[in-house]
N, C-alpha and C. Protein backbone atom coordinates (compact mmCIF):
# COMPACT_ATOMS: atom_id res chain seq x y z
N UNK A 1 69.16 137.89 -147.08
CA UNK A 1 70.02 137.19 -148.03
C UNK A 1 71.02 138.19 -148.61
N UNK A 2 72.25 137.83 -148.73
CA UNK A 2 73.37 138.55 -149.03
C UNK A 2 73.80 138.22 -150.76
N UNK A 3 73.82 139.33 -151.78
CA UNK A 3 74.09 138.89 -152.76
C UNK A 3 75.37 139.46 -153.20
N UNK A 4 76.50 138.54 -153.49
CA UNK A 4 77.75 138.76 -154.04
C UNK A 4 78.35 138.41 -155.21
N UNK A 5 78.72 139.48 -155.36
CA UNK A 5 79.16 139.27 -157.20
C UNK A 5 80.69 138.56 -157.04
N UNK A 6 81.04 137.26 -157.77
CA UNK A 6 82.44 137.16 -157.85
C UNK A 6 82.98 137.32 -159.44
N UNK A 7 84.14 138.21 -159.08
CA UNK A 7 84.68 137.84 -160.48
C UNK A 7 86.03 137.86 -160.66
N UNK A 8 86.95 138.04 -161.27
CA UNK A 8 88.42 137.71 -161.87
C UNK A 8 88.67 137.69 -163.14
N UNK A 9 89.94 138.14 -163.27
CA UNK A 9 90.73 138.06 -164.64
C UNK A 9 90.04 139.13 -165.02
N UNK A 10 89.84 140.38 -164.42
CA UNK A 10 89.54 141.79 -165.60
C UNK A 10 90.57 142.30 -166.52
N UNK A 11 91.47 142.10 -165.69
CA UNK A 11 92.79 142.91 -166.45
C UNK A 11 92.50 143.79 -166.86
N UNK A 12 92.34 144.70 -166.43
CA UNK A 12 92.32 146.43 -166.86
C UNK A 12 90.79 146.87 -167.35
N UNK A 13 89.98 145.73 -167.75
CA UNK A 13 88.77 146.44 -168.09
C UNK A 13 87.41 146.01 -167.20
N UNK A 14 86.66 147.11 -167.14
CA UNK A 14 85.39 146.45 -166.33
C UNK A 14 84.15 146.57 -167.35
N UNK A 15 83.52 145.84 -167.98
CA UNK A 15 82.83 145.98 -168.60
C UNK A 15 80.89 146.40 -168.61
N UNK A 16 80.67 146.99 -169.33
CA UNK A 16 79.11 147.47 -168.83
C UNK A 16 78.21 146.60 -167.63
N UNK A 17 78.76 145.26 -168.42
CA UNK A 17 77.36 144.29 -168.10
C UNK A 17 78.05 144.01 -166.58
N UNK A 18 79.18 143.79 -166.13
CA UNK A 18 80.04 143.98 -164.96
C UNK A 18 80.07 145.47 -164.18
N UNK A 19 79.77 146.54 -164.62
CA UNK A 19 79.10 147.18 -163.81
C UNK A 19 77.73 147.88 -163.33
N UNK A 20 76.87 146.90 -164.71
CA UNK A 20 75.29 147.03 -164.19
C UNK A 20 75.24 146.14 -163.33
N UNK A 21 75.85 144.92 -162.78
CA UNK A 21 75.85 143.82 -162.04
C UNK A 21 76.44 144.56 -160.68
N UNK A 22 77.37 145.23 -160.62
CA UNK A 22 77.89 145.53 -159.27
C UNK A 22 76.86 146.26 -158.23
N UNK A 23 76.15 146.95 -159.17
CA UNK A 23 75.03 147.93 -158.11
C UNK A 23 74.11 147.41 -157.74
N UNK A 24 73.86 145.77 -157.70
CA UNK A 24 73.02 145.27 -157.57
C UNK A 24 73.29 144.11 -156.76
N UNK A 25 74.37 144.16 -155.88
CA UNK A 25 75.51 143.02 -155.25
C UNK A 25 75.53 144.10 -153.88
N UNK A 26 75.60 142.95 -152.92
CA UNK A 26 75.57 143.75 -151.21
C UNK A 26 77.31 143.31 -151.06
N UNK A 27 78.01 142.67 -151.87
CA UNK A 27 79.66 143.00 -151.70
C UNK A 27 80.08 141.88 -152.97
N UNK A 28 81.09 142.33 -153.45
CA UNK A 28 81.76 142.17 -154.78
C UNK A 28 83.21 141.27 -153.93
N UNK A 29 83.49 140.48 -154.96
CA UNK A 29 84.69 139.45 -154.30
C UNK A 29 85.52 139.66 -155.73
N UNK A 30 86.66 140.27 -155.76
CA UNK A 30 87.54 139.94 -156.89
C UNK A 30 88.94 139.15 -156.77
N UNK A 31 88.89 137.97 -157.57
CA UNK A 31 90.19 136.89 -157.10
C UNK A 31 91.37 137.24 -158.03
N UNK A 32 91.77 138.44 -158.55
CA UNK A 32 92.93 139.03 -158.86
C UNK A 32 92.84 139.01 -160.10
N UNK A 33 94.04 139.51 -160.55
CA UNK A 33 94.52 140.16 -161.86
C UNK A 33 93.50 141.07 -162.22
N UNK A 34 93.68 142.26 -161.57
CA UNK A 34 92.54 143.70 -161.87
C UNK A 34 93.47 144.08 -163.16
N UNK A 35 95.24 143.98 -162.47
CA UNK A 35 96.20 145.01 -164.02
C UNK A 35 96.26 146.02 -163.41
N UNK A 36 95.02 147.20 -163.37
CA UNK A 36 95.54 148.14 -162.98
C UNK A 36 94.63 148.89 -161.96
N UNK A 37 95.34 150.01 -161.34
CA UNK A 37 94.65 150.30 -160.24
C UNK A 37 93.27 150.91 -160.24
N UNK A 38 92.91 151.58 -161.42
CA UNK A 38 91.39 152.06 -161.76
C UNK A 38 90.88 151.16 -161.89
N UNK A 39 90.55 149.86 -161.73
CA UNK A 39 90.07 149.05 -161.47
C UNK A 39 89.92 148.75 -160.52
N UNK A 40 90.69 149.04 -159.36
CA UNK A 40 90.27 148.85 -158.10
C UNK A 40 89.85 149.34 -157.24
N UNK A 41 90.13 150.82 -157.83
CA UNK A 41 89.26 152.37 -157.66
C UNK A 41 88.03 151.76 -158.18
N UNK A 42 87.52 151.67 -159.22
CA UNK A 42 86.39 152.12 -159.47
C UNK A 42 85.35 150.55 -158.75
N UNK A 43 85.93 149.38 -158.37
CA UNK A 43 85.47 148.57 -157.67
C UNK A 43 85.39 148.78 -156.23
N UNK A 44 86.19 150.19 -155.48
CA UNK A 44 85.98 150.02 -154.02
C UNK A 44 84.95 151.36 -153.82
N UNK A 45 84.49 151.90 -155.51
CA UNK A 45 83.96 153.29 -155.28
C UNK A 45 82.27 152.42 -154.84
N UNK A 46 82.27 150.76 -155.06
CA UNK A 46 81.07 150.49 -155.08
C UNK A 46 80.68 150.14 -153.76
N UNK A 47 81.76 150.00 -153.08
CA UNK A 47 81.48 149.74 -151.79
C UNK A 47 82.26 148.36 -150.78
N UNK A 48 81.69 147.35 -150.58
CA UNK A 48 82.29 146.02 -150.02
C UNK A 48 82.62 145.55 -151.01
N UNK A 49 83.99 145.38 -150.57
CA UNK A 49 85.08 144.61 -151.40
C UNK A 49 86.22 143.95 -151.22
N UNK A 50 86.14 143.01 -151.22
CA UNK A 50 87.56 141.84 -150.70
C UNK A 50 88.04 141.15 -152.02
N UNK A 51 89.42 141.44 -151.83
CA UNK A 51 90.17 141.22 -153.20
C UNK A 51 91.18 140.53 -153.23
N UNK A 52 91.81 139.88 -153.87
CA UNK A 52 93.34 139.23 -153.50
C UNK A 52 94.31 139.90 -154.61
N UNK A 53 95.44 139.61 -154.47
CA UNK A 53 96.11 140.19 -155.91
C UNK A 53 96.95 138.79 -157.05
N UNK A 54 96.61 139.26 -157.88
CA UNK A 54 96.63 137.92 -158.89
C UNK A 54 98.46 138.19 -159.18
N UNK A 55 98.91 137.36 -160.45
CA UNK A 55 99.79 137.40 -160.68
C UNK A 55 100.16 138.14 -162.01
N UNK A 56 99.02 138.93 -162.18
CA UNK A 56 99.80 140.13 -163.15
C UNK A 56 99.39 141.59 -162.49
N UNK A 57 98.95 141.23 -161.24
CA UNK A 57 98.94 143.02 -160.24
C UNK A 57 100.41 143.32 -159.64
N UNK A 58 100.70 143.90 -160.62
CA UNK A 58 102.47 144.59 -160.11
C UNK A 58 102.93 145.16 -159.00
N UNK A 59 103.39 146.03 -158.82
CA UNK A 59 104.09 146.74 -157.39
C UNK A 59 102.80 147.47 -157.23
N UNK A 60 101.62 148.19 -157.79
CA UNK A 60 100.75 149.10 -156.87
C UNK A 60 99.79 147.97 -156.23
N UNK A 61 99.77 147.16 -156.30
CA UNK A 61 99.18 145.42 -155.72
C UNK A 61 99.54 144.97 -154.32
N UNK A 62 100.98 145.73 -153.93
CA UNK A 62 102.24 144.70 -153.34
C UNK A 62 101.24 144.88 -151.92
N UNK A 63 100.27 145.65 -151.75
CA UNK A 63 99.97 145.40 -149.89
C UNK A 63 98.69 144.83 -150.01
N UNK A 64 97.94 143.86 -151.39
CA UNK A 64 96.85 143.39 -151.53
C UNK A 64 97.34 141.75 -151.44
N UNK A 65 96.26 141.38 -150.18
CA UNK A 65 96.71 140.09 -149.85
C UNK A 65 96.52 139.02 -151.24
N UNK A 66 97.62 138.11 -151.15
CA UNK A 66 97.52 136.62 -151.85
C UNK A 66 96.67 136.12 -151.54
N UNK A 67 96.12 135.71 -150.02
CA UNK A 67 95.15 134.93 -149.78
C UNK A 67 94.14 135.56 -148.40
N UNK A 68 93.21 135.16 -148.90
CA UNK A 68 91.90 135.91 -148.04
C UNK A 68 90.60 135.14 -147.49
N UNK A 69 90.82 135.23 -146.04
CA UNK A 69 89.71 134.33 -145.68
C UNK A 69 88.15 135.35 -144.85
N UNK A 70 87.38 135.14 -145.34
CA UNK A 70 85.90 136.20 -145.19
C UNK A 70 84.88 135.42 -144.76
N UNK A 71 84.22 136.03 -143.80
CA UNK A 71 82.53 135.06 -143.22
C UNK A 71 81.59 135.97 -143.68
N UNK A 72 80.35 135.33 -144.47
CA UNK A 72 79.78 136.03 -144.94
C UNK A 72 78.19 135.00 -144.42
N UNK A 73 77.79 135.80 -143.33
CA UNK A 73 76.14 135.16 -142.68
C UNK A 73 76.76 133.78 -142.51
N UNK A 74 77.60 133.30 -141.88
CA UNK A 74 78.08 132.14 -141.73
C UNK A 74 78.56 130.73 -142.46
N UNK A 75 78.84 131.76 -143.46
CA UNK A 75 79.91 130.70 -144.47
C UNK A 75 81.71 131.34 -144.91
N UNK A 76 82.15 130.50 -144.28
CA UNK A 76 83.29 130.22 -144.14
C UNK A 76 83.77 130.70 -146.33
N UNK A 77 84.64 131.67 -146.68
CA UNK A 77 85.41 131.46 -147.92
C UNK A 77 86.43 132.06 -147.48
N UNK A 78 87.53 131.26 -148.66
CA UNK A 78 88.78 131.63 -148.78
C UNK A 78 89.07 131.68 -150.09
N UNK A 79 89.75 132.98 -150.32
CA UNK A 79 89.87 133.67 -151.61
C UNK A 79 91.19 134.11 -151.90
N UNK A 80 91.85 133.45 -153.23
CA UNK A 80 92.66 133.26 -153.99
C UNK A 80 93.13 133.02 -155.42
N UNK A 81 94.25 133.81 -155.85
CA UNK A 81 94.33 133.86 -157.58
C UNK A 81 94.19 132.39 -158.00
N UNK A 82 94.92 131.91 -157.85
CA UNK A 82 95.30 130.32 -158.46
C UNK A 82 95.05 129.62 -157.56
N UNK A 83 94.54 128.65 -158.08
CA UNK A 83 94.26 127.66 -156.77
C UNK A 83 95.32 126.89 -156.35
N UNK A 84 96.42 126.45 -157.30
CA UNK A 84 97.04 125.68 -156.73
C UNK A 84 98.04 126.53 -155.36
N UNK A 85 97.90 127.81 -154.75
CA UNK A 85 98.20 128.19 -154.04
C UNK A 85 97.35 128.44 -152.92
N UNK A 86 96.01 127.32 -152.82
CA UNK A 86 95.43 126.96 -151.63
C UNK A 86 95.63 126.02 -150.88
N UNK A 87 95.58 126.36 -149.87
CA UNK A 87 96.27 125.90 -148.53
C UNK A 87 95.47 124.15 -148.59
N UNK A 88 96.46 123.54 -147.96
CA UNK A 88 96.02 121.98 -147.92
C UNK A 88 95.08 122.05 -146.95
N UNK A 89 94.75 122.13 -145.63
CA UNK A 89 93.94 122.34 -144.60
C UNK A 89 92.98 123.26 -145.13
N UNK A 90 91.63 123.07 -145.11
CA UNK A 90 90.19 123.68 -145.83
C UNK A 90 89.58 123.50 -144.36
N UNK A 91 90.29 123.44 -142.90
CA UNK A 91 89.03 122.92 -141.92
C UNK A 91 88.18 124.29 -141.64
N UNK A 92 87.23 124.05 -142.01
CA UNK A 92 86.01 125.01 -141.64
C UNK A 92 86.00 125.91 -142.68
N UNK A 93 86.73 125.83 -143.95
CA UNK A 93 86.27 126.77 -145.27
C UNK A 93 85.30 125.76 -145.90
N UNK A 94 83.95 126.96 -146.62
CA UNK A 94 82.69 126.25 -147.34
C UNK A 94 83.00 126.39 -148.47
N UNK A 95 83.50 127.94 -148.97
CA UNK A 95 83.76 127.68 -150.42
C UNK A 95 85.22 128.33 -150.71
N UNK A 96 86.01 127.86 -151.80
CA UNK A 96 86.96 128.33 -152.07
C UNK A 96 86.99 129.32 -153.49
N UNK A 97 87.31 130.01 -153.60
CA UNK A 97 86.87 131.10 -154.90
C UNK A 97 88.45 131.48 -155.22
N UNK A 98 88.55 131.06 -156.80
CA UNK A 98 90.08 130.96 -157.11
C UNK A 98 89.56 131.79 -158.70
N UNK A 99 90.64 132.01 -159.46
CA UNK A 99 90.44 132.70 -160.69
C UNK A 99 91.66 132.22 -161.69
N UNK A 100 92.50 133.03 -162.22
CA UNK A 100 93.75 132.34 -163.07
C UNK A 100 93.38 131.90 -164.21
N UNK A 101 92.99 130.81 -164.64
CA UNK A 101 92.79 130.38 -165.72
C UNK A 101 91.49 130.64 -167.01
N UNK A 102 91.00 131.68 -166.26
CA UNK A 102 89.86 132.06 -167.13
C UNK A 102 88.81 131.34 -167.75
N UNK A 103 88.75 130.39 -167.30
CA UNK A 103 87.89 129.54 -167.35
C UNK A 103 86.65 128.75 -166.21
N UNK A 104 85.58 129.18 -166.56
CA UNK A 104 84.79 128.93 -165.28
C UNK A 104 84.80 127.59 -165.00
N UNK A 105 84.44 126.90 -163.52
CA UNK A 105 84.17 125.59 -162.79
C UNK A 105 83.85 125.92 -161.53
N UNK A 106 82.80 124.81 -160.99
CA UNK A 106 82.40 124.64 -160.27
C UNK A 106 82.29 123.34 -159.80
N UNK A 107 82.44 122.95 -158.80
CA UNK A 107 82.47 121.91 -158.33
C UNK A 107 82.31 121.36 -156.38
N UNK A 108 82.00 120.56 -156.46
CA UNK A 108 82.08 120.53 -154.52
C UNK A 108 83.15 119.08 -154.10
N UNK A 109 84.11 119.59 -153.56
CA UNK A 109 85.18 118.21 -153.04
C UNK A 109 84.89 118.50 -151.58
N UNK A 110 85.07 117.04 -151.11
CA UNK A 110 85.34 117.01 -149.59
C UNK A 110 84.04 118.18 -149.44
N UNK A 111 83.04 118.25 -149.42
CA UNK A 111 82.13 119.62 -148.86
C UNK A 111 82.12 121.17 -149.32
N UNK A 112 83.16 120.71 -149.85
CA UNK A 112 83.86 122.59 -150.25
C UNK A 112 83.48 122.64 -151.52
N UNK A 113 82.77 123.99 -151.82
CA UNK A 113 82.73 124.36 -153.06
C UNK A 113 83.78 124.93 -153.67
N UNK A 114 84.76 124.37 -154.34
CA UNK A 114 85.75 125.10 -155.36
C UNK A 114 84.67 125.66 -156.47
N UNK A 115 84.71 127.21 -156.65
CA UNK A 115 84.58 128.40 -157.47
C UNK A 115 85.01 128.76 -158.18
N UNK A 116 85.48 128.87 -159.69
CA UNK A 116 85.81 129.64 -160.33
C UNK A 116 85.14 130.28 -161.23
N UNK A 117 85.06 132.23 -161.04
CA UNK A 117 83.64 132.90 -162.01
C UNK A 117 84.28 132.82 -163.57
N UNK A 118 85.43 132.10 -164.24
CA UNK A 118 86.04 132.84 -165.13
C UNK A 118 86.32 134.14 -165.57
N UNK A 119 86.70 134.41 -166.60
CA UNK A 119 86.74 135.87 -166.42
C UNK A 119 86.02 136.96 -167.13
N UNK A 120 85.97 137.92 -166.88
CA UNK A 120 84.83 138.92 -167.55
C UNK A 120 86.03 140.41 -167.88
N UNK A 121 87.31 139.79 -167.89
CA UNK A 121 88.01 140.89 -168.34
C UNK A 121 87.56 140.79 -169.86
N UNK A 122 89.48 140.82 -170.87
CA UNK A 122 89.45 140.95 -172.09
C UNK A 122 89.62 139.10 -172.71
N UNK A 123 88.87 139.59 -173.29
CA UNK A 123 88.83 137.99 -173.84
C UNK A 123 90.01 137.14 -174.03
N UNK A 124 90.05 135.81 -174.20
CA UNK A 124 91.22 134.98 -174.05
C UNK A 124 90.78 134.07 -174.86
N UNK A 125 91.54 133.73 -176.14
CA UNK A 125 91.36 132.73 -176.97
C UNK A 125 89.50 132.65 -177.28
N UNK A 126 89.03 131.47 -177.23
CA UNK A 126 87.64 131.36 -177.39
C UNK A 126 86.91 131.06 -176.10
N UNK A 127 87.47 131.16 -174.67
CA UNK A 127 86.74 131.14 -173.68
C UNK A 127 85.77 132.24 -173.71
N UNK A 128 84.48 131.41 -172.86
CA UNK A 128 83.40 132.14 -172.80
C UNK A 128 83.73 134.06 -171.47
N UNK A 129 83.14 134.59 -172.04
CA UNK A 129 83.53 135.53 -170.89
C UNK A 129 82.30 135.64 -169.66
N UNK A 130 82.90 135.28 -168.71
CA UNK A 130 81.46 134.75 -167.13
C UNK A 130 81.85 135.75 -165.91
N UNK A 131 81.04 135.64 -164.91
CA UNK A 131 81.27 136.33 -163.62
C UNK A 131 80.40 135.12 -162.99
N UNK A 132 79.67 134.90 -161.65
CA UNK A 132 79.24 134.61 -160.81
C UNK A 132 78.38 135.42 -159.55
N UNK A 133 77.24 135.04 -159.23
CA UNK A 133 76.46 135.30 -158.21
C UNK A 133 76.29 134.39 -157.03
N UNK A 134 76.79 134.52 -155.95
CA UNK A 134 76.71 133.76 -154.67
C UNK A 134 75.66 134.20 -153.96
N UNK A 135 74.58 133.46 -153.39
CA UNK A 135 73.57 134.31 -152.57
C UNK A 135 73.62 133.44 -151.11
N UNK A 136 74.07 133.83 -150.02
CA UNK A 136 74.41 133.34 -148.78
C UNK A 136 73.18 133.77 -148.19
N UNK A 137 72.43 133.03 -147.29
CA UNK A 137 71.25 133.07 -146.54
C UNK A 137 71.50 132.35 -145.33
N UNK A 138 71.21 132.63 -143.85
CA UNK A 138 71.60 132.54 -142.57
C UNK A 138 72.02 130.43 -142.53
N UNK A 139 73.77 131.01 -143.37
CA UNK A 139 74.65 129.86 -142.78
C UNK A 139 74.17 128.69 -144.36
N UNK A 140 73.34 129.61 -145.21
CA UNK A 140 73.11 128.34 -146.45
C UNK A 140 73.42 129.20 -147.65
N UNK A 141 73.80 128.20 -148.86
CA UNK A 141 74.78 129.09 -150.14
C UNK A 141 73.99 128.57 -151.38
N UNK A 142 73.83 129.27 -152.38
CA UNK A 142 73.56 128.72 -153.41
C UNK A 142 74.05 129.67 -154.74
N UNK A 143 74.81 129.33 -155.84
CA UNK A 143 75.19 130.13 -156.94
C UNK A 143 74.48 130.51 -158.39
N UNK A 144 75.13 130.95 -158.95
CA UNK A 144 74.67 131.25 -160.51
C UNK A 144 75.75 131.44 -161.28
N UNK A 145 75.89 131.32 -162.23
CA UNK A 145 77.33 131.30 -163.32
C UNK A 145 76.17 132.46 -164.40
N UNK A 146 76.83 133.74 -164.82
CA UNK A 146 76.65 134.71 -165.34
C UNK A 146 77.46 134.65 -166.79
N UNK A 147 77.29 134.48 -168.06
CA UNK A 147 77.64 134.55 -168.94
C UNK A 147 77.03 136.29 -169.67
N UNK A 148 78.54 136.49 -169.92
CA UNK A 148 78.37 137.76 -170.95
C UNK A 148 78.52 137.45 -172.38
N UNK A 149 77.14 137.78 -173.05
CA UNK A 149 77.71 137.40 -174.63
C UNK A 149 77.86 138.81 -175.65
């Protein structure tokens, strides 16, 4: 069983409870807006890592893909800042993992799990601050929503 941490919206900070969680993840998924690049240093010092670049990762961002498609033990994701910049055609994606609005959801359309871990950067208004655990097992998925208080 493969355990993956997703998260988004750090913007510049990684926080304790976000990196007692990483050493304990067989690959980390971040759906953009890191901000800045020690953040993406200190997320590739952990090892597997597939990232997209959000819409506040500036020019040191510019060769980190918008959109990212990954098989992980035979599930199909595609990974992206905002969702509304996912592709209309989902044939053969299981889950979609989007970030942007800082606010967590989960949900399954048409088969597909739309993902969002909210975010575990710097806080935003009174949203809760979350990450996510995906645990993929040969071709089967099941999650967890991680709240930091």
């Amino acid at each position: 069983m493969k355990k993956i941490l997703i998260i988004s919206d750090t913007h510049g900070l990684l926080r304790d409870e976000v990196k007692a969680e990483l050493s304990a993840s067989d690959c980390i998924i971040h759906a953009g807006d890191m901000n800045t690049p020690s953040v993406l240093q200190a997320l590739n010092e952990q090892g597997n890592l597939f990232v997209v670049r959000g819409n506040n990762d500036k020019e040191w961002a510019e060769n980190l893909p918008k959109i990212l498609t990954i098989a992980i033990e035979g599930i199909q994701i595609l990974i992206v800042h905002n969702k509304k910049d996912v592709p209309k055609d989902l044939t053969d994606i299981d889950v979609v993992i989007y970030g942007h609005s800082h606010k967590y959801d989960a949900k399954v359309i048409d088969g597909v799990l739309w993902l969002n871990p909210g975010s575990c950067g710097k806080r935003r208004f009174d949203l809760e601050i979350s990450m996510c655990r995906l645990y993929i097992d040969q071709g089967t998925y099941k999650f967890e929503k991680i709240v930091i208080t």
